[in-house]
Protein backbone atom coordinates (compact mmCIF):
# COMPACT_ATOMS: atom_id res chain seq x y z
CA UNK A 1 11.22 -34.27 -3.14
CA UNK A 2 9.01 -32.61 -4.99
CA UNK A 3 9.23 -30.48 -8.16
CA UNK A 4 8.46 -26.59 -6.54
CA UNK A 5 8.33 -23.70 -9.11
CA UNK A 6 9.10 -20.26 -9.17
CA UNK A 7 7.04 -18.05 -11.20
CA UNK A 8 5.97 -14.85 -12.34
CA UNK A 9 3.96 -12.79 -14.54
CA UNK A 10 5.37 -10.01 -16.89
CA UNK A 11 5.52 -8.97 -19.81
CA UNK A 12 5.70 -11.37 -23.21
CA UNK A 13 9.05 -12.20 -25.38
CA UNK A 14 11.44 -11.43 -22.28
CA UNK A 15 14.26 -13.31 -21.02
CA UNK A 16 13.70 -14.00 -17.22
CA UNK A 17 15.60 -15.37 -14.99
CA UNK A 18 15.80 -16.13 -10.85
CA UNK A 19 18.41 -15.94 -8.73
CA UNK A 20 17.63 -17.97 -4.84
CA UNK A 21 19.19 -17.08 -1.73
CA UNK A 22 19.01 -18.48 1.33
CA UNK A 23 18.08 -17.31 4.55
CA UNK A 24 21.83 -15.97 5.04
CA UNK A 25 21.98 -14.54 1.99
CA UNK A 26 23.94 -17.17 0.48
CA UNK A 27 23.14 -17.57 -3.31
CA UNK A 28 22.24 -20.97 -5.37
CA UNK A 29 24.93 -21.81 -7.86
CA UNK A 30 22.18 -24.05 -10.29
CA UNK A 31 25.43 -24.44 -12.97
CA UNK A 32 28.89 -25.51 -11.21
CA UNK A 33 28.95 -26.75 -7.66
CA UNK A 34 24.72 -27.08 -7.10
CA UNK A 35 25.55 -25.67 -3.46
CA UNK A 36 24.66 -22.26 -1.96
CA UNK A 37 27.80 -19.94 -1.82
CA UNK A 38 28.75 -16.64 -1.53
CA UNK A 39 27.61 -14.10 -4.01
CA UNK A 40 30.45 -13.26 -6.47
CA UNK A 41 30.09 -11.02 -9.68
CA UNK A 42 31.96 -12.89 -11.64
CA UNK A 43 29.96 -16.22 -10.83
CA UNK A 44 26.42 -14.32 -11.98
CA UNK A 45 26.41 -16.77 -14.80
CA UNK A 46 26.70 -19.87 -12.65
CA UNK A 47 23.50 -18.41 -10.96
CA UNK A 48 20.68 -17.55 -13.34
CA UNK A 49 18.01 -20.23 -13.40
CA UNK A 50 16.52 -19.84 -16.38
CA UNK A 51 12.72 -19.49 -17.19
CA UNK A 52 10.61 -20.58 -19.42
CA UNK A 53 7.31 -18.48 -20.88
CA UNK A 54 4.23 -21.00 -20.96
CA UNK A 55 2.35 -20.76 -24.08
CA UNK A 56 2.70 -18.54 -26.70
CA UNK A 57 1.98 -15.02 -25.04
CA UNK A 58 1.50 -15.78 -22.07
CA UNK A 59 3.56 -13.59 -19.84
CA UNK A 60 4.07 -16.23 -17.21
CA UNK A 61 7.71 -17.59 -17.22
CA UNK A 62 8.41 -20.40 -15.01
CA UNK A 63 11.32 -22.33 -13.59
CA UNK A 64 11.68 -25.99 -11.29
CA UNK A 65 13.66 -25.34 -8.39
CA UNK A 66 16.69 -27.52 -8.77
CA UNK A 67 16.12 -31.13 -6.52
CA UNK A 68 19.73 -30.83 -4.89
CA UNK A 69 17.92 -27.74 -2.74
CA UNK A 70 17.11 -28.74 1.17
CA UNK A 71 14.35 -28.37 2.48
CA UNK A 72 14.00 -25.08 4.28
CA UNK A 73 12.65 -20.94 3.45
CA UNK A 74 14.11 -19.46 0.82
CA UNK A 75 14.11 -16.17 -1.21
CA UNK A 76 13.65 -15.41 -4.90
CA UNK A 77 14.04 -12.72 -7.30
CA UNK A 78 13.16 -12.48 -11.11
CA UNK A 79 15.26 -10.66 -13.72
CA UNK A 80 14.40 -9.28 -17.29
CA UNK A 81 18.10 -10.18 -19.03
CA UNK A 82 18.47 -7.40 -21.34
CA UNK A 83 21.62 -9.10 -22.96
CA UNK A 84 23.11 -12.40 -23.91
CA UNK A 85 24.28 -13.28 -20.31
CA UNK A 86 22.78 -12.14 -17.19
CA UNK A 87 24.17 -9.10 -15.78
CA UNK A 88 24.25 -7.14 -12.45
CA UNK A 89 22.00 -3.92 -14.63
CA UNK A 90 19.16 -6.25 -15.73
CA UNK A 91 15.78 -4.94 -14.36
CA UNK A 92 14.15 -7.04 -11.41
CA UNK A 93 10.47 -8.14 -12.51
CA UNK A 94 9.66 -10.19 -9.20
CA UNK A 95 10.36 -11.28 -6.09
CA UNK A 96 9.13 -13.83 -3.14
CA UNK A 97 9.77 -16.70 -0.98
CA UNK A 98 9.57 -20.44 -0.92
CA UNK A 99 9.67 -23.41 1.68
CA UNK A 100 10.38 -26.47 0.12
CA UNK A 101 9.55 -29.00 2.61
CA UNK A 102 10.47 -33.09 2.56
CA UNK A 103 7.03 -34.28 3.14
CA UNK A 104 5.62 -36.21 0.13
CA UNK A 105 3.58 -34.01 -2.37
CA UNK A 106 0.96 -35.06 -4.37
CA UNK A 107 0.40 -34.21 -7.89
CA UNK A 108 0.71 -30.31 -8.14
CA UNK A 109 -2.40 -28.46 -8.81
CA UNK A 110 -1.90 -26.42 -11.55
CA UNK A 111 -4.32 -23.11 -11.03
CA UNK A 112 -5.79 -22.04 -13.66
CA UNK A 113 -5.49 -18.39 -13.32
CA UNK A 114 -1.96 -17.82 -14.22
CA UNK A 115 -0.64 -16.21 -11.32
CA UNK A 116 2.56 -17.18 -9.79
CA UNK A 117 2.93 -19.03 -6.99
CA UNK A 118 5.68 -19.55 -4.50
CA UNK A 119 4.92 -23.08 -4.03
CA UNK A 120 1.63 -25.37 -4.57
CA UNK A 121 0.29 -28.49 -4.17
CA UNK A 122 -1.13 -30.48 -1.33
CA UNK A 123 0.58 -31.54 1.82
CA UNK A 124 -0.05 -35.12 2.84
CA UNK A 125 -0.35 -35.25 6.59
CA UNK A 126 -1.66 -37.70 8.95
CA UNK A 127 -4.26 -39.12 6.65
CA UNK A 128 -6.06 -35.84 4.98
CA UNK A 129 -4.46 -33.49 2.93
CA UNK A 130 -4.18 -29.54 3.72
CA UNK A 131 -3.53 -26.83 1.41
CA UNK A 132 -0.12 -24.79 1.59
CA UNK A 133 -0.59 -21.24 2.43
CA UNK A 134 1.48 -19.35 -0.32
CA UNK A 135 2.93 -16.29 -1.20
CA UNK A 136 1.35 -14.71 -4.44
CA UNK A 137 3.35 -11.56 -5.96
CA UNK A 138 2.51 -10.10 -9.23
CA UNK A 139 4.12 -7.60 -11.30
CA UNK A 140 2.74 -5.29 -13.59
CA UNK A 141 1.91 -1.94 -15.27
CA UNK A 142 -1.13 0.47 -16.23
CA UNK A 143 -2.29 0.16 -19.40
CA UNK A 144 -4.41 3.16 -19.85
CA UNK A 145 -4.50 6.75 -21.41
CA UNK A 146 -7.36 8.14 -18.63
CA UNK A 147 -7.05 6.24 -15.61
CA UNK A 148 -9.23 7.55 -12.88
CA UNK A 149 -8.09 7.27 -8.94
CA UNK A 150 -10.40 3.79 -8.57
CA UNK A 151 -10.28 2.31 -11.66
CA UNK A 152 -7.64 1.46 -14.62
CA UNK A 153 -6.80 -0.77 -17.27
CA UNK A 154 -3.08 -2.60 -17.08
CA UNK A 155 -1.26 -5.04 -18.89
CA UNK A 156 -2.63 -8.20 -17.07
CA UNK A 157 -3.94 -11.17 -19.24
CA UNK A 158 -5.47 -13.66 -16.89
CA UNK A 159 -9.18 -13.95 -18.21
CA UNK A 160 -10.56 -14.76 -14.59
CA UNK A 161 -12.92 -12.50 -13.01
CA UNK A 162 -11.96 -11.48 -9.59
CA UNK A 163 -8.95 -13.52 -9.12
CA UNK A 164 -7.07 -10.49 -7.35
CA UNK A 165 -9.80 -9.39 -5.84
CA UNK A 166 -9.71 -8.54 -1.81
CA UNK A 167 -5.55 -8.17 -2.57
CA UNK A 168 -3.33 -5.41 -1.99
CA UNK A 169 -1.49 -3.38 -5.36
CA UNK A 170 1.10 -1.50 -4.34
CA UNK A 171 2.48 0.78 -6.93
CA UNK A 172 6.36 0.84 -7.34
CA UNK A 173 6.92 3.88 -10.10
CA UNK A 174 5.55 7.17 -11.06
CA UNK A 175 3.72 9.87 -8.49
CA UNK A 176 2.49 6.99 -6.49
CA UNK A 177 5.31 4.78 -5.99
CA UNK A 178 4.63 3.46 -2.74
CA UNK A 179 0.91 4.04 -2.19
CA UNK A 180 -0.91 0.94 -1.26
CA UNK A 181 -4.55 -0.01 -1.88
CA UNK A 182 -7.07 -2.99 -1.55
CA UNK A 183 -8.42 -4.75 -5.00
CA UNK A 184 -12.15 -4.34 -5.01
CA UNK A 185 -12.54 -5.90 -8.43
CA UNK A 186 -10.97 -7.40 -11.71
CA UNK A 187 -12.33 -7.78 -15.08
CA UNK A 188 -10.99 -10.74 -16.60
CA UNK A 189 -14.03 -11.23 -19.55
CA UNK A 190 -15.38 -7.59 -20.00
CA UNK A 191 -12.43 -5.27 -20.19
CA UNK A 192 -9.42 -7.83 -19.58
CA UNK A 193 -7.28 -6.36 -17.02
CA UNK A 194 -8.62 -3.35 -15.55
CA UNK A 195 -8.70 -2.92 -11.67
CA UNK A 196 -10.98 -1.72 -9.09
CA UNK A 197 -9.82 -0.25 -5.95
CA UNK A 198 -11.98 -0.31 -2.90
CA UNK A 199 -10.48 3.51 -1.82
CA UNK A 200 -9.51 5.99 -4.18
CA UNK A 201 -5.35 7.01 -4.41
CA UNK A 202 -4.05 10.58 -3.38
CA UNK A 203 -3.99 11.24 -7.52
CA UNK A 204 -4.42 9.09 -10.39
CA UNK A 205 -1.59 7.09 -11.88
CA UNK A 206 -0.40 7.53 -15.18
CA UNK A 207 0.05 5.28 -18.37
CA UNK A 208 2.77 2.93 -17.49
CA UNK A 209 3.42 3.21 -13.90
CA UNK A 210 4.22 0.15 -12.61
CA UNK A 211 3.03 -1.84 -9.71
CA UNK A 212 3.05 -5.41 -7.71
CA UNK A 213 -0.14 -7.13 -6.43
CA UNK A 214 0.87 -8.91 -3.06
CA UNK A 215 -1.53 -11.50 -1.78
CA UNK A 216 -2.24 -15.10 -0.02
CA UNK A 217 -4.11 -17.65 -1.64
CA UNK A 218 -5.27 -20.57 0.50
């Protein structure tokens, strides 16, 4: 079986982990009895699957699904743990799904844009390979005294023009929690980071509103 990660991007020097559920609800216990059971509070700790930042900075922490997992479609959701153990407070950073399937993977393809994916890799099947279809959520925040209603710096560090671009942002705090809009455009050499939305939002968002970019990446 192949080695499927969970990631996702956030921000640097945290302590992230992911809890995985099933499609009952039924949660991973990664420490004890490597078996999906029933969610207990006093088990949290037998549940966290700890990630790992890449690089220095990078804001992208990452985690292998454990191999004992069947194959099947699975849910995921990323923590910031604000103490020494995880705990049933800490802030959710991310969420998304994942199919880990039996047929035989090639090498992964590591993108070079940073952003998380749910799964990658090529599928080997009946002589040519096809790409998986994926689930790409990203989580961040505006990083700007005078955004406008189109355009705004955030916190984002992938140095890749356009990488979101044709994707949906959907903010999650602030006046505009909830309000959806298409990505026209992202800097990622010029002004690192700031957005471009293809219609303008009811108001402009404010410094530190938060918000998830939901896409597909073929």
């Amino acid at each position: 079986m192949a080695n499927d990660v969970l990631g996702v991007q956030y921000l640097t020097g945290n302590d992230v982990y992911f809890l995985i559920r099933d499609r009952e609800g039924a949660v991973a216990d990664v420490t004890t009895s490597n078996a999906f059971e029933t969610y207990a509070t006093g088990d949290l700790g037998d549940y966290d699957l700890v990630a790992t930042e890449q690089g220095t900075a990078s804001g992208y922490y990452a985690a292998t699904v454990p191999s004992w997992v069947p194959p099947g479609l699975y849910h995921f959701n990323a923590f910031d743990r604000a103490g020494g153990s995880p705990a049933e407070g800490d802030s959710i950073v991310g969420f998304g799904t994942i199919e880990i399937r039996n047929e035989d993977l090639a090498t992964p393809e590591i993108y070079p844009d940073g952003v998380k994916r749910a799964t990658y890799g090529q599928v080997s099947s009946i002589g040519e390979n096809i790409d998986k279809l994926v689930s790409v959520i990203t989580v961040s925040a505006v990083d700007d005294a005078t955004p406008t209603t189109t355009v705004f710096d955030t916190d984002l560090t992938i140095s890749e023009d356009d990488w979101c671009n044709d994707q949906f942002l959907v903010f999650t705090s602030g006046a505009l929690a909830g309000e959806a809009r298409k990505i026209s455009d992202y800097d990622g050499t010029t002004n690192v980071g700031r957005i471009t939305l293809s219609a303008a939002t009811t108001s402009a968002c404010s410094n530190n509103d938060t918000f998830v970019i939901i896409g597909r990446s073929e």
